[in-house]
N, C-alpha and C. Protein backbone atom coordinates (compact mmCIF):
# COMPACT_ATOMS: atom_id res chain seq x y z
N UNK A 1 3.45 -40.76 -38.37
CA UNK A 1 3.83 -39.39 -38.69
C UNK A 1 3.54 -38.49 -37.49
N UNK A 2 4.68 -37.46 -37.21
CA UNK A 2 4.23 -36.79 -36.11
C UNK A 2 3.20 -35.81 -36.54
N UNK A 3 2.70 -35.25 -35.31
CA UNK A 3 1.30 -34.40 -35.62
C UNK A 3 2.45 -32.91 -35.34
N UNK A 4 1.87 -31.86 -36.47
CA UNK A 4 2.08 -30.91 -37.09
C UNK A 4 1.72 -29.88 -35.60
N UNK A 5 2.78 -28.74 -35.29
CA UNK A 5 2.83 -28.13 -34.63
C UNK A 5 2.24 -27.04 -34.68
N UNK A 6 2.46 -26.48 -36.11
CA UNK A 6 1.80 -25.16 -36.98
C UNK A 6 1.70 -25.67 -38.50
N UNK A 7 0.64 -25.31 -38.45
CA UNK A 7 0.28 -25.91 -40.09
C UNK A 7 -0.32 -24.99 -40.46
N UNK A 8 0.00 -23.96 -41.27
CA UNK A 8 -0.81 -22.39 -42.01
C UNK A 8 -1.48 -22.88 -43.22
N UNK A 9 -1.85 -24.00 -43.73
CA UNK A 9 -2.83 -24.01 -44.31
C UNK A 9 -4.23 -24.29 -44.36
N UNK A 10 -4.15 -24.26 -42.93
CA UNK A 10 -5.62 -24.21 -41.76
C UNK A 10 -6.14 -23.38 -41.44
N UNK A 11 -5.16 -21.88 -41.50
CA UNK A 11 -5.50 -20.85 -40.94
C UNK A 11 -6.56 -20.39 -42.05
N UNK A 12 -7.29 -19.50 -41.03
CA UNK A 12 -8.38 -18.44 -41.95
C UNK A 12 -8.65 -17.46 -41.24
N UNK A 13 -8.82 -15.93 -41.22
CA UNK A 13 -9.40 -15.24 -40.48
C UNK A 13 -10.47 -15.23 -39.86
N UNK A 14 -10.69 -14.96 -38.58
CA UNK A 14 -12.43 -14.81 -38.21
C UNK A 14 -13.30 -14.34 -38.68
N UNK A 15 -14.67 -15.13 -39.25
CA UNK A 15 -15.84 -14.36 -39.65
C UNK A 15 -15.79 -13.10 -38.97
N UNK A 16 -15.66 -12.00 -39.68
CA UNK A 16 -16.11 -10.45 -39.84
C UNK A 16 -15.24 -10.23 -38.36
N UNK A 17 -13.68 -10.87 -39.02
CA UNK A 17 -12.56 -10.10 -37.70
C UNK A 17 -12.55 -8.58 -38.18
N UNK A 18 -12.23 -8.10 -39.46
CA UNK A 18 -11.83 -7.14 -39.56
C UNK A 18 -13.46 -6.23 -39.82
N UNK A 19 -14.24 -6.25 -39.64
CA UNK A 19 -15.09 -5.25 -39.42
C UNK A 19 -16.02 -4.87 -40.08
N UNK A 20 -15.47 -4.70 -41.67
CA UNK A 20 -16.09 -4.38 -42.96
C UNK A 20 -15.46 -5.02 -43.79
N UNK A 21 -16.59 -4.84 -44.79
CA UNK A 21 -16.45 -6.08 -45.97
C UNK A 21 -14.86 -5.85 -46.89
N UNK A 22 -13.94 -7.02 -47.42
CA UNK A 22 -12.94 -7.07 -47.63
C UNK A 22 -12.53 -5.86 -48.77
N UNK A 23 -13.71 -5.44 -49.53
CA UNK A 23 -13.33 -4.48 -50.70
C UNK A 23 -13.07 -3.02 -49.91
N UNK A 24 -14.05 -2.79 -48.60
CA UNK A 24 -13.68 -1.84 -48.16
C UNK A 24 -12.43 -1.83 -47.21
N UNK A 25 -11.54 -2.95 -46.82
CA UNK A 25 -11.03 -2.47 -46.26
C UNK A 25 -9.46 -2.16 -47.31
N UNK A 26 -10.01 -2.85 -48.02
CA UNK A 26 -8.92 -2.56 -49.47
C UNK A 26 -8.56 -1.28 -49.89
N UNK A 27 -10.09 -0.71 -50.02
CA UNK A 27 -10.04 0.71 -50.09
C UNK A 27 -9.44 2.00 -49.47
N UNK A 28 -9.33 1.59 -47.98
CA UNK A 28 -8.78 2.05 -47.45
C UNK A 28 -7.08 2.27 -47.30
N UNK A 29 -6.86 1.03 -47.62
CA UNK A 29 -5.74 0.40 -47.62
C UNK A 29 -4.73 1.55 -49.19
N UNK A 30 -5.58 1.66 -50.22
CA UNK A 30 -5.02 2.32 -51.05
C UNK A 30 -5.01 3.97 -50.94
N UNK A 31 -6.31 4.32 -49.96
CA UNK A 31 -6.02 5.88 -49.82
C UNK A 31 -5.46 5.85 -48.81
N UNK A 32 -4.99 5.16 -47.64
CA UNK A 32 -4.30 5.36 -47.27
C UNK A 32 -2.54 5.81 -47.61
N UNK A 33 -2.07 4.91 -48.39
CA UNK A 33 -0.99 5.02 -49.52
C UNK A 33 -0.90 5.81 -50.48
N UNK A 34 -1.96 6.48 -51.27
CA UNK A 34 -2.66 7.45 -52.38
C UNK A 34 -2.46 8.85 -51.92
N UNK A 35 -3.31 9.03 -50.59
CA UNK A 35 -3.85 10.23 -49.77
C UNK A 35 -3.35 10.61 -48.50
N UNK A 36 -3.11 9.55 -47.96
CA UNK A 36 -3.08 9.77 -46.23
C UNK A 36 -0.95 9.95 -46.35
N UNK A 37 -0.70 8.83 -46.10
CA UNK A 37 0.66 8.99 -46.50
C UNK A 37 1.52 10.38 -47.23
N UNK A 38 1.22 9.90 -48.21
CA UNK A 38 2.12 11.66 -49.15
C UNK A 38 1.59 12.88 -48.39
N UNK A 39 0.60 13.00 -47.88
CA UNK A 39 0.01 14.43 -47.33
C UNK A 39 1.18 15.26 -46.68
N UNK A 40 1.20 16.26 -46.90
CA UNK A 40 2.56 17.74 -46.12
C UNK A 40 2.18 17.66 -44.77
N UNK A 41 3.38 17.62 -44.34
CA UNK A 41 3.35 17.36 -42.41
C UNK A 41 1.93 18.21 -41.84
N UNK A 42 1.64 19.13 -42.16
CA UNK A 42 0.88 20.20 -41.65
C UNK A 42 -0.37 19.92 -42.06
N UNK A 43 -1.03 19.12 -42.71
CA UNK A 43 -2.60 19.04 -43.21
C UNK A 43 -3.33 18.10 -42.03
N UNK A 44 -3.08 18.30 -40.81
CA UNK A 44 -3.58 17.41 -39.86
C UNK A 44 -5.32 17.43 -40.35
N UNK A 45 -5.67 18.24 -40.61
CA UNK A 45 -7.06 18.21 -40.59
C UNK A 45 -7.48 16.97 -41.89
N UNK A 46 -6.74 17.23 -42.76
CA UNK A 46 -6.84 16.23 -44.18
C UNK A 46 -7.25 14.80 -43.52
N UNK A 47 -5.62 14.81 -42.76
CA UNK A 47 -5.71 12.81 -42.22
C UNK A 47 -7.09 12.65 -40.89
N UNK A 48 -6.98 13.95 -40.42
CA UNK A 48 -8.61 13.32 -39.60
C UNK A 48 -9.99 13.14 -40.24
N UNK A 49 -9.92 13.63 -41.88
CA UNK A 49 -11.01 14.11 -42.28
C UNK A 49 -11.29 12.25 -43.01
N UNK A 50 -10.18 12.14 -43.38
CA UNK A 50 -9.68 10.72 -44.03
C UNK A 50 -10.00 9.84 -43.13
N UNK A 51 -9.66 9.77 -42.06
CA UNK A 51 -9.41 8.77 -41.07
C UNK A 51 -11.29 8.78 -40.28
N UNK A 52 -11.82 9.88 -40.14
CA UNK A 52 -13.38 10.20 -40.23
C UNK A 52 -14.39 9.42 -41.15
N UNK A 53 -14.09 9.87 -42.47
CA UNK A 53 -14.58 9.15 -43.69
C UNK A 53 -14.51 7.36 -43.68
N UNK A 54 -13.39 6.91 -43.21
CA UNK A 54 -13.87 5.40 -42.63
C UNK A 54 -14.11 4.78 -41.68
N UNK A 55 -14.43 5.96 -40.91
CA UNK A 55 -15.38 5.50 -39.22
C UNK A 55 -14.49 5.81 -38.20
N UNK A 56 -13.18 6.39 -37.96
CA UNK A 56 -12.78 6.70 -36.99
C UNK A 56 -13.68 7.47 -36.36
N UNK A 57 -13.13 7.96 -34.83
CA UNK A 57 -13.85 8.71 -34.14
C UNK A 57 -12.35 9.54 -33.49
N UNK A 58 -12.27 10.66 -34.32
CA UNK A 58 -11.58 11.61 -33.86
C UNK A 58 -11.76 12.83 -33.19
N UNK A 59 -11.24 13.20 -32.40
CA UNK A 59 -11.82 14.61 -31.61
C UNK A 59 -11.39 15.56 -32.54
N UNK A 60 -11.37 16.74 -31.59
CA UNK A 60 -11.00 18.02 -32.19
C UNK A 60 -9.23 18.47 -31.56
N UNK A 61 -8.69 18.75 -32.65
CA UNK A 61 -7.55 19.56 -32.60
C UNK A 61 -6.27 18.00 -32.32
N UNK A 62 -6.71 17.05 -32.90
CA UNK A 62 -5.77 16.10 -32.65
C UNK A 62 -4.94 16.06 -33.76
N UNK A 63 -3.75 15.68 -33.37
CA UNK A 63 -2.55 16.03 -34.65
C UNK A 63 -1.83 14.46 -35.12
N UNK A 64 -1.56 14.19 -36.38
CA UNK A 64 -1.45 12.95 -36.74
C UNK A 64 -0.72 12.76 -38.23
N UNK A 65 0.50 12.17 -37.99
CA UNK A 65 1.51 12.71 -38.47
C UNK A 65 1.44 11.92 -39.94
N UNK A 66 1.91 12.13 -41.10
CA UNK A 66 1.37 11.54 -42.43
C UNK A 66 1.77 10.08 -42.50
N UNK A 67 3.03 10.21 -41.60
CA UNK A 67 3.74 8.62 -41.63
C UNK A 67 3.03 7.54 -40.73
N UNK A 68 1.70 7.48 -40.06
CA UNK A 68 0.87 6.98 -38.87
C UNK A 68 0.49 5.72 -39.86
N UNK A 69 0.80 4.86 -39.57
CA UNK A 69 -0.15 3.91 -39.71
C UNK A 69 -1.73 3.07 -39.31
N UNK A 70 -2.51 2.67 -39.60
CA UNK A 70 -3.80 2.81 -39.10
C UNK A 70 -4.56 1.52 -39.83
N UNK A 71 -4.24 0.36 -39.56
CA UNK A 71 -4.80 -1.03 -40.41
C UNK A 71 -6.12 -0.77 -40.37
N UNK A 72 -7.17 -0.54 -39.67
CA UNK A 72 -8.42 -0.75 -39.88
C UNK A 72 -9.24 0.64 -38.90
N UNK A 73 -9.35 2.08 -39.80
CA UNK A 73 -10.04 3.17 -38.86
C UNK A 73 -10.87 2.53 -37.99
N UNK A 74 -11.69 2.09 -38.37
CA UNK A 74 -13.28 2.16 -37.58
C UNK A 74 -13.11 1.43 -36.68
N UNK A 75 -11.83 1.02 -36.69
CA UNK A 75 -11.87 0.44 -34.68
C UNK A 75 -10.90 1.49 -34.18
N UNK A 76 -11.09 2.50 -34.53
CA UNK A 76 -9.79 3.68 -33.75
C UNK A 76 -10.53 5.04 -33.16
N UNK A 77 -11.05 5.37 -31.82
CA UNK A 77 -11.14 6.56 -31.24
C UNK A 77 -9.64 7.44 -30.71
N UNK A 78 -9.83 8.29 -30.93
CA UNK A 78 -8.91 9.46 -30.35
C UNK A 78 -9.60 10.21 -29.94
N UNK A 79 -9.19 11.10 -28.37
CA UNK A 79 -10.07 12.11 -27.78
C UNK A 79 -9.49 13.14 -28.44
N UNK A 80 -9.93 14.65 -27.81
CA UNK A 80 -9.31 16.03 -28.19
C UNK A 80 -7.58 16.19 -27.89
N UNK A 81 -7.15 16.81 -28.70
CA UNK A 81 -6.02 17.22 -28.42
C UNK A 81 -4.87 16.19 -28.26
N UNK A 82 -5.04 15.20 -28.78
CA UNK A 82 -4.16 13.74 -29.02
C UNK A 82 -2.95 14.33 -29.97
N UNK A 83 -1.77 13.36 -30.08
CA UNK A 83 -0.76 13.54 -31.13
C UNK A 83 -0.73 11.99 -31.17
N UNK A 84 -0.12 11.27 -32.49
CA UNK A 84 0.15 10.40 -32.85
C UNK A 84 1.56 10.47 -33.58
N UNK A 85 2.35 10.21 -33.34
CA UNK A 85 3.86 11.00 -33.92
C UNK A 85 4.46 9.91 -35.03
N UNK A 86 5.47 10.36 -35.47
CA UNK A 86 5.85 9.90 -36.91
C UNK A 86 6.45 8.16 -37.08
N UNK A 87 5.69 7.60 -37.96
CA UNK A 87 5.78 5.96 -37.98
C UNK A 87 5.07 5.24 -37.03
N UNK A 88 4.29 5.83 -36.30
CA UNK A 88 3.60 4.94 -35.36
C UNK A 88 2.68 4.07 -35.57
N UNK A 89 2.63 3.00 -35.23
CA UNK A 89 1.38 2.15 -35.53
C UNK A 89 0.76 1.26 -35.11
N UNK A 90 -0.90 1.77 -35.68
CA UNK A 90 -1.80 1.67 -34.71
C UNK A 90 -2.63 0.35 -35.50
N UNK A 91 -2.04 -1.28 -34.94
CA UNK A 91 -2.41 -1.98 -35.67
C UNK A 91 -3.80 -2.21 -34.98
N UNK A 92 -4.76 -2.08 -35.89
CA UNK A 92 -6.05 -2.06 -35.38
C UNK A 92 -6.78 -3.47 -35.25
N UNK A 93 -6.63 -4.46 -35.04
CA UNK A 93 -7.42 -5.38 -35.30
C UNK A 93 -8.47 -5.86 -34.48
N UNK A 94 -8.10 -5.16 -33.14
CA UNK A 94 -9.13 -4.90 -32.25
C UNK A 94 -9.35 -3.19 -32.21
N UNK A 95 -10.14 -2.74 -30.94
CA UNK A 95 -10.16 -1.16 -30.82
C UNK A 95 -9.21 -1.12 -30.22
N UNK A 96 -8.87 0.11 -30.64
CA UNK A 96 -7.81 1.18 -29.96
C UNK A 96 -8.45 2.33 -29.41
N UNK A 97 -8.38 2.62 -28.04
CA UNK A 97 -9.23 3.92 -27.45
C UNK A 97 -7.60 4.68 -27.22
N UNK A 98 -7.72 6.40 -26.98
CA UNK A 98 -6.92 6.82 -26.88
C UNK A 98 -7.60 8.58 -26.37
N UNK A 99 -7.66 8.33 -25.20
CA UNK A 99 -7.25 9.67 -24.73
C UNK A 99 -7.57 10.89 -24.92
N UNK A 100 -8.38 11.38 -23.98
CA UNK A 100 -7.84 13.13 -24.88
C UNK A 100 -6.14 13.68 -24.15
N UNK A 101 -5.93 15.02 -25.01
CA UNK A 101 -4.00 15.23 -24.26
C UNK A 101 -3.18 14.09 -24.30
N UNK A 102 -3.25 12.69 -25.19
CA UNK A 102 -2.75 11.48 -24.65
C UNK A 102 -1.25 12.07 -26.09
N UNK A 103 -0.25 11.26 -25.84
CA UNK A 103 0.97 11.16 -26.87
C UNK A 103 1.09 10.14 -27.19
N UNK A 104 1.49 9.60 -28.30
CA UNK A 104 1.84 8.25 -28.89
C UNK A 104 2.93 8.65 -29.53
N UNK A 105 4.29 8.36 -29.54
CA UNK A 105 5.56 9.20 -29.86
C UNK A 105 5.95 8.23 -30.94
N UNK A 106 7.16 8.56 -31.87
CA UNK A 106 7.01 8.12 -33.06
C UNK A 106 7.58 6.38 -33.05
N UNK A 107 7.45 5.91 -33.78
CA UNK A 107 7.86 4.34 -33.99
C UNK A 107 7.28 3.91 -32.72
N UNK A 108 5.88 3.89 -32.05
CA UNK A 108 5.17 3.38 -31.35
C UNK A 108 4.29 2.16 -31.80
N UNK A 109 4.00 1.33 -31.33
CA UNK A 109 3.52 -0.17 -31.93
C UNK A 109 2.67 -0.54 -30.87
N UNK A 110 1.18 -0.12 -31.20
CA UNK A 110 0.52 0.07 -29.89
C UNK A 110 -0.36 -1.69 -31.15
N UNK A 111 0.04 -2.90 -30.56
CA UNK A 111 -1.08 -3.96 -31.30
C UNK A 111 -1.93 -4.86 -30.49
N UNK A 112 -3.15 -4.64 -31.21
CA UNK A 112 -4.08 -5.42 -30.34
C UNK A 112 -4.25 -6.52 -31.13
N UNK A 113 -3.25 -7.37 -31.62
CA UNK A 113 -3.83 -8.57 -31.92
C UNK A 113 -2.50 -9.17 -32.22
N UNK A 114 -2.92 -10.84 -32.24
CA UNK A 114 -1.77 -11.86 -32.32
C UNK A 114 -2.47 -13.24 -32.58
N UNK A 115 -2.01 -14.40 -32.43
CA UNK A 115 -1.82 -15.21 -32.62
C UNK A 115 -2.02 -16.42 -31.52
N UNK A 116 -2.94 -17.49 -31.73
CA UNK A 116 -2.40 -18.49 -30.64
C UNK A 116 -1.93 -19.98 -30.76
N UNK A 117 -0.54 -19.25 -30.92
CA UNK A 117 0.33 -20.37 -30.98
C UNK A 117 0.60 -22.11 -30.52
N UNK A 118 -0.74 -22.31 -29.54
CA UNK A 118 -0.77 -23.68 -29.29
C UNK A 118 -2.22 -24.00 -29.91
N UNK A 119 -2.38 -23.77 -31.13
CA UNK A 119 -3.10 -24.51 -32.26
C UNK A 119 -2.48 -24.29 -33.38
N UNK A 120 -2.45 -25.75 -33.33
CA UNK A 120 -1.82 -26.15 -35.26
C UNK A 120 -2.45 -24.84 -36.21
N UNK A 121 -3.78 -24.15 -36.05
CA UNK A 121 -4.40 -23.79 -37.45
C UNK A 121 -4.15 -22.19 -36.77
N UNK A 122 -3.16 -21.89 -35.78
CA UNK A 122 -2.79 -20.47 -35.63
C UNK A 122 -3.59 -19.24 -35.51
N UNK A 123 -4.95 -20.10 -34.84
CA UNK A 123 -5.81 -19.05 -34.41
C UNK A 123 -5.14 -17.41 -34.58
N UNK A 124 -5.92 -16.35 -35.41
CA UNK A 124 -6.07 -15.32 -35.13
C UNK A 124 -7.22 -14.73 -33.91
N UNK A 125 -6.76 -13.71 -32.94
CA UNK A 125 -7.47 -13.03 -31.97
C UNK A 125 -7.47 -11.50 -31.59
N UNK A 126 -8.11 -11.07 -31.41
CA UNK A 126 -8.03 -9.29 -30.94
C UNK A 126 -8.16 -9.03 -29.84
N UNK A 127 -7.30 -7.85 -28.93
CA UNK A 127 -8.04 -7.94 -27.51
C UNK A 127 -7.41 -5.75 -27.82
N UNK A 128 -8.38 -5.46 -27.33
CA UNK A 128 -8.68 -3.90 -27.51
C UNK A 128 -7.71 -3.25 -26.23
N UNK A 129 -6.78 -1.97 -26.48
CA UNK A 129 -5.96 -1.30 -26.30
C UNK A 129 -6.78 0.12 -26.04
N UNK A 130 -6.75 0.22 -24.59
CA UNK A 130 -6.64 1.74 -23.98
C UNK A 130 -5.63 2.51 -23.41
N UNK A 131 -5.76 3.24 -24.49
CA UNK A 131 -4.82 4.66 -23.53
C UNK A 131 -5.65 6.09 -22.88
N UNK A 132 -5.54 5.70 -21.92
CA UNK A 132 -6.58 6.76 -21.20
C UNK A 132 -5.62 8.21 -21.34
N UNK A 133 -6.45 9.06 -21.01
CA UNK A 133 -6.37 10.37 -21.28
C UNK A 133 -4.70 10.77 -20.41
N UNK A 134 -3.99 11.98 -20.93
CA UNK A 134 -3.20 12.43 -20.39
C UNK A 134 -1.68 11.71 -20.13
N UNK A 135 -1.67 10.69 -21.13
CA UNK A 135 -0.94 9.78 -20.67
C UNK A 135 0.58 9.95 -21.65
N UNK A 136 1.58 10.00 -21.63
CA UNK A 136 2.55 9.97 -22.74
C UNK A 136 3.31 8.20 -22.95
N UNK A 137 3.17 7.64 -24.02
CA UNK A 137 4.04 7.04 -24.50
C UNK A 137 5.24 7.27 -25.39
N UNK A 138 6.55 6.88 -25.16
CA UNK A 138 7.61 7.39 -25.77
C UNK A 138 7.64 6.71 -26.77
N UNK A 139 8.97 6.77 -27.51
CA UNK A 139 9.30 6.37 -28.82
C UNK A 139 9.94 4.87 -28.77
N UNK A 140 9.29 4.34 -29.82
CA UNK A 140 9.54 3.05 -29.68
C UNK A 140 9.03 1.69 -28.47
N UNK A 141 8.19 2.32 -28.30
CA UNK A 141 7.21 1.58 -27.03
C UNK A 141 6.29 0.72 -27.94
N UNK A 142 6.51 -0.66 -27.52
CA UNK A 142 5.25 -2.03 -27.90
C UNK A 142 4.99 -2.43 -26.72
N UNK A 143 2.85 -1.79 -27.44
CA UNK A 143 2.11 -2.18 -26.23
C UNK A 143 1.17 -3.09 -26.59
N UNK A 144 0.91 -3.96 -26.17
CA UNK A 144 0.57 -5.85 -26.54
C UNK A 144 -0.84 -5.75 -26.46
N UNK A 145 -1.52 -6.58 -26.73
CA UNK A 145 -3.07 -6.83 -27.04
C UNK A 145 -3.50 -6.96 -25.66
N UNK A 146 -5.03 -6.19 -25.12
CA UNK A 146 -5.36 -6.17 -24.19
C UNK A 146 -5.28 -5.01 -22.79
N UNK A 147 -4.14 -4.61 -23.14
CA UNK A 147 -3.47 -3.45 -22.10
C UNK A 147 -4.40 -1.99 -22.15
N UNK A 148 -4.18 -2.09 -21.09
CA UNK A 148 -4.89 -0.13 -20.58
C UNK A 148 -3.70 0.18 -19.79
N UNK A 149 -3.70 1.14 -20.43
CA UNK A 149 -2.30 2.55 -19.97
C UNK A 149 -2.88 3.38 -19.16
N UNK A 150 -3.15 3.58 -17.73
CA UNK A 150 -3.90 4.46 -17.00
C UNK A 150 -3.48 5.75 -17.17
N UNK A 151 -4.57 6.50 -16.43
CA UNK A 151 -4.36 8.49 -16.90
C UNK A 151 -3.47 8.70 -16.22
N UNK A 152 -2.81 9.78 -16.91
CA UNK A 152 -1.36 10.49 -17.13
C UNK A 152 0.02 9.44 -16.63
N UNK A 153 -0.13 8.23 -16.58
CA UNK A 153 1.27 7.52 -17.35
C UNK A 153 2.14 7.54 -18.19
N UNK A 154 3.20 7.19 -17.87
CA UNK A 154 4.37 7.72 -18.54
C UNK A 154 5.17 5.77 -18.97
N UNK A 155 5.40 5.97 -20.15
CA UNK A 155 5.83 4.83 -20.61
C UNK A 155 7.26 5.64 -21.10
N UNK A 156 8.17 4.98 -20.74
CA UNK A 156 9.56 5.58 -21.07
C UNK A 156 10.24 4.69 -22.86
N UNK A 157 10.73 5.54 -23.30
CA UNK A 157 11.08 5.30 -24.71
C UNK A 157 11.70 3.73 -24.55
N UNK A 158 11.19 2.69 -25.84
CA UNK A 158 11.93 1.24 -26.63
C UNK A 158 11.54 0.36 -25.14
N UNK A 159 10.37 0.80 -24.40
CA UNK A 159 9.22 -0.44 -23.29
C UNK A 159 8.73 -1.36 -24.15
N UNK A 160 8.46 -2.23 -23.66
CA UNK A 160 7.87 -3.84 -23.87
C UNK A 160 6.40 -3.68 -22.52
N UNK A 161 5.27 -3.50 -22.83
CA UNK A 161 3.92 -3.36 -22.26
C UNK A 161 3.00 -4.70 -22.79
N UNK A 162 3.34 -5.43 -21.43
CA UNK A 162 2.66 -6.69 -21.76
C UNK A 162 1.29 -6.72 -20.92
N UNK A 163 1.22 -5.94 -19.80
CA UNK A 163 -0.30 -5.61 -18.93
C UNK A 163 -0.40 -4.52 -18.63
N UNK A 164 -1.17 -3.99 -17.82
CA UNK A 164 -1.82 -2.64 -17.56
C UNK A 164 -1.10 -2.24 -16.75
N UNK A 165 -1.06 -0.75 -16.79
CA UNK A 165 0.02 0.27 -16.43
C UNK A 165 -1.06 1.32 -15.56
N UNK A 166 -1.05 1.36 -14.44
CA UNK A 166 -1.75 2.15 -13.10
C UNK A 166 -1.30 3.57 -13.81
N UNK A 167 -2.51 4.61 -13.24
CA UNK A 167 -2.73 5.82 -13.59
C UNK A 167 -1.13 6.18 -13.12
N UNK A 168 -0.90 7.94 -13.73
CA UNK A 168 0.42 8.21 -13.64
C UNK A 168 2.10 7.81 -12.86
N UNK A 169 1.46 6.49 -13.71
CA UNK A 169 2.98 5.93 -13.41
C UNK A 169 3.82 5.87 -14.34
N UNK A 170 5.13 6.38 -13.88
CA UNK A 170 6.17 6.58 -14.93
C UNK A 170 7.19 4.98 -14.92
N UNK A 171 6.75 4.26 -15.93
CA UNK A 171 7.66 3.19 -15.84
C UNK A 171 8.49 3.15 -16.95
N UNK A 172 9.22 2.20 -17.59
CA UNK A 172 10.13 2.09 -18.53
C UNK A 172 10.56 0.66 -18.35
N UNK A 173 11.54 0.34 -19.97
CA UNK A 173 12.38 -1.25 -19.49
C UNK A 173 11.45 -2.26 -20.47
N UNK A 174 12.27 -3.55 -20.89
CA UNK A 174 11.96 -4.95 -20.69
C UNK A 174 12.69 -5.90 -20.08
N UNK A 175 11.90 -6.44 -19.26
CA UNK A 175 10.27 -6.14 -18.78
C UNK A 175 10.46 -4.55 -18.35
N UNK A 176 9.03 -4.15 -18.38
CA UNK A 176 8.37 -3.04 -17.84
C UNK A 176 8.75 -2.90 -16.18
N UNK A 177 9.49 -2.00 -15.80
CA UNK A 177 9.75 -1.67 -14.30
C UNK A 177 9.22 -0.38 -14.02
N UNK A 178 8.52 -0.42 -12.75
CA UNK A 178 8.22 1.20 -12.13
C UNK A 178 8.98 1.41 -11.81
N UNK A 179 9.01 3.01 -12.22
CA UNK A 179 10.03 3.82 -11.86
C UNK A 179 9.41 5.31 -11.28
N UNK A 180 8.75 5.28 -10.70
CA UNK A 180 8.18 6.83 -9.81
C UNK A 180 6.70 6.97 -10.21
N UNK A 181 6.05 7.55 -9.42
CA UNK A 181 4.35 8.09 -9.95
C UNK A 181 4.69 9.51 -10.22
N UNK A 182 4.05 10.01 -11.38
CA UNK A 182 4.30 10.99 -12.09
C UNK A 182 3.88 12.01 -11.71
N UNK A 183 5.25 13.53 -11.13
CA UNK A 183 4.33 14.46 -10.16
C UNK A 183 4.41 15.32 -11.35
N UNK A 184 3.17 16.75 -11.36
CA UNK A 184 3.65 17.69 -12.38
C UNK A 184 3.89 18.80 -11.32
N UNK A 185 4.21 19.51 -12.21
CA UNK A 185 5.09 20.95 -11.60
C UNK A 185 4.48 21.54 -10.30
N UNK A 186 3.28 21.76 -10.87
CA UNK A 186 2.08 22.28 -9.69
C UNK A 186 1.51 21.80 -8.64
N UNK A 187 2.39 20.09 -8.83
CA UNK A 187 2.07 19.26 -7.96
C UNK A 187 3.06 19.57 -6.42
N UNK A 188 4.23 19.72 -7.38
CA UNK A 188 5.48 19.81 -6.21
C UNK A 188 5.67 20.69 -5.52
């Protein structure tokens, strides 16, 4: 008999991958859907207060849109003055650091975790996602497990971010191509 390539009834999650104990992250899981979700575009303070209450670490004046997704807070910092824009998601299974002034634009898929596909029992793994301060990601940007987005980078809208992206560089594309270092106004 040949030997089995992927066999998912081997798999199991890592002792204490996700952080906290399984009832709490359940819990979350339903106010998120209950509370966080339905909330009126404008109650930013509600979803940080929410997103606080299970260990995030949110700054002040960060805005975060009701449709955000967020698998596991307590691996999620945001600095001051962050936006997280509509449908984005922030699959947490490792940390996610993020910025103060940083953008995450909507249908963003910033994931720190996957799979390793050359074991039969489909190892699960996490590798933690920085977005340093000042930085904009556009819409529809997947940024892969492991990656740091350097300060004030520019990721151009529907990128594929498979490694780290040097401070204000404006790239775009799959693959990811540079395309200029990012001047601002006051620069020129």
């Amino acid at each position: 008999m040949e030997d089995r390539i992927q066999d998912l009834s081997k798999f199991k999650v890592p002792r204490g991958f996700r952080g906290r104990p399984a009832w709490f992250v359940q819990l979350w899981w339903i106010v998120e859907a209950l509370l966080f979700h339905p909330s009126p575009q404008v109650m930013f303070g509600w979803r940080r207060f929410l997103l606080r209450t299970f260990g995030a670490r949110i700054g002040k004046g960060v805005l975060i849109r009701p449709t955000v997704s967020v698998t596991y807070p307590w691996k999620l910092t945001i600095g001051d003055f962050s936006w997280v824009g509509d449908h984005a998601t922030l699959y947490t299974l490792g940390e996610i650091t993020i910025g103060d002034n940083a953008v995450i634009s909507q249908h963003a898929y910033l994931c720190t975790g996957s799979h390793d596909y050359t074991r039969p029992t489909f190892d699960q793994f996490a590798k933690s996602i920085h977005v340093e301060s000042e930085t904009w990601i556009a819409t529809n940007v997947f940024v892969g497990p492991g990656v740091t987005i350097g300060r004030g980078a520019v990721v151009g809208a529907c990128s594929v971010v498979l490694k780290d992206v040097p401070a204000k560089l404006v790239c775009a594309g799959n693959p990811l191509k540079e395309l200029r270092t990012r001047v601002t106004a006051t620069e020129s």
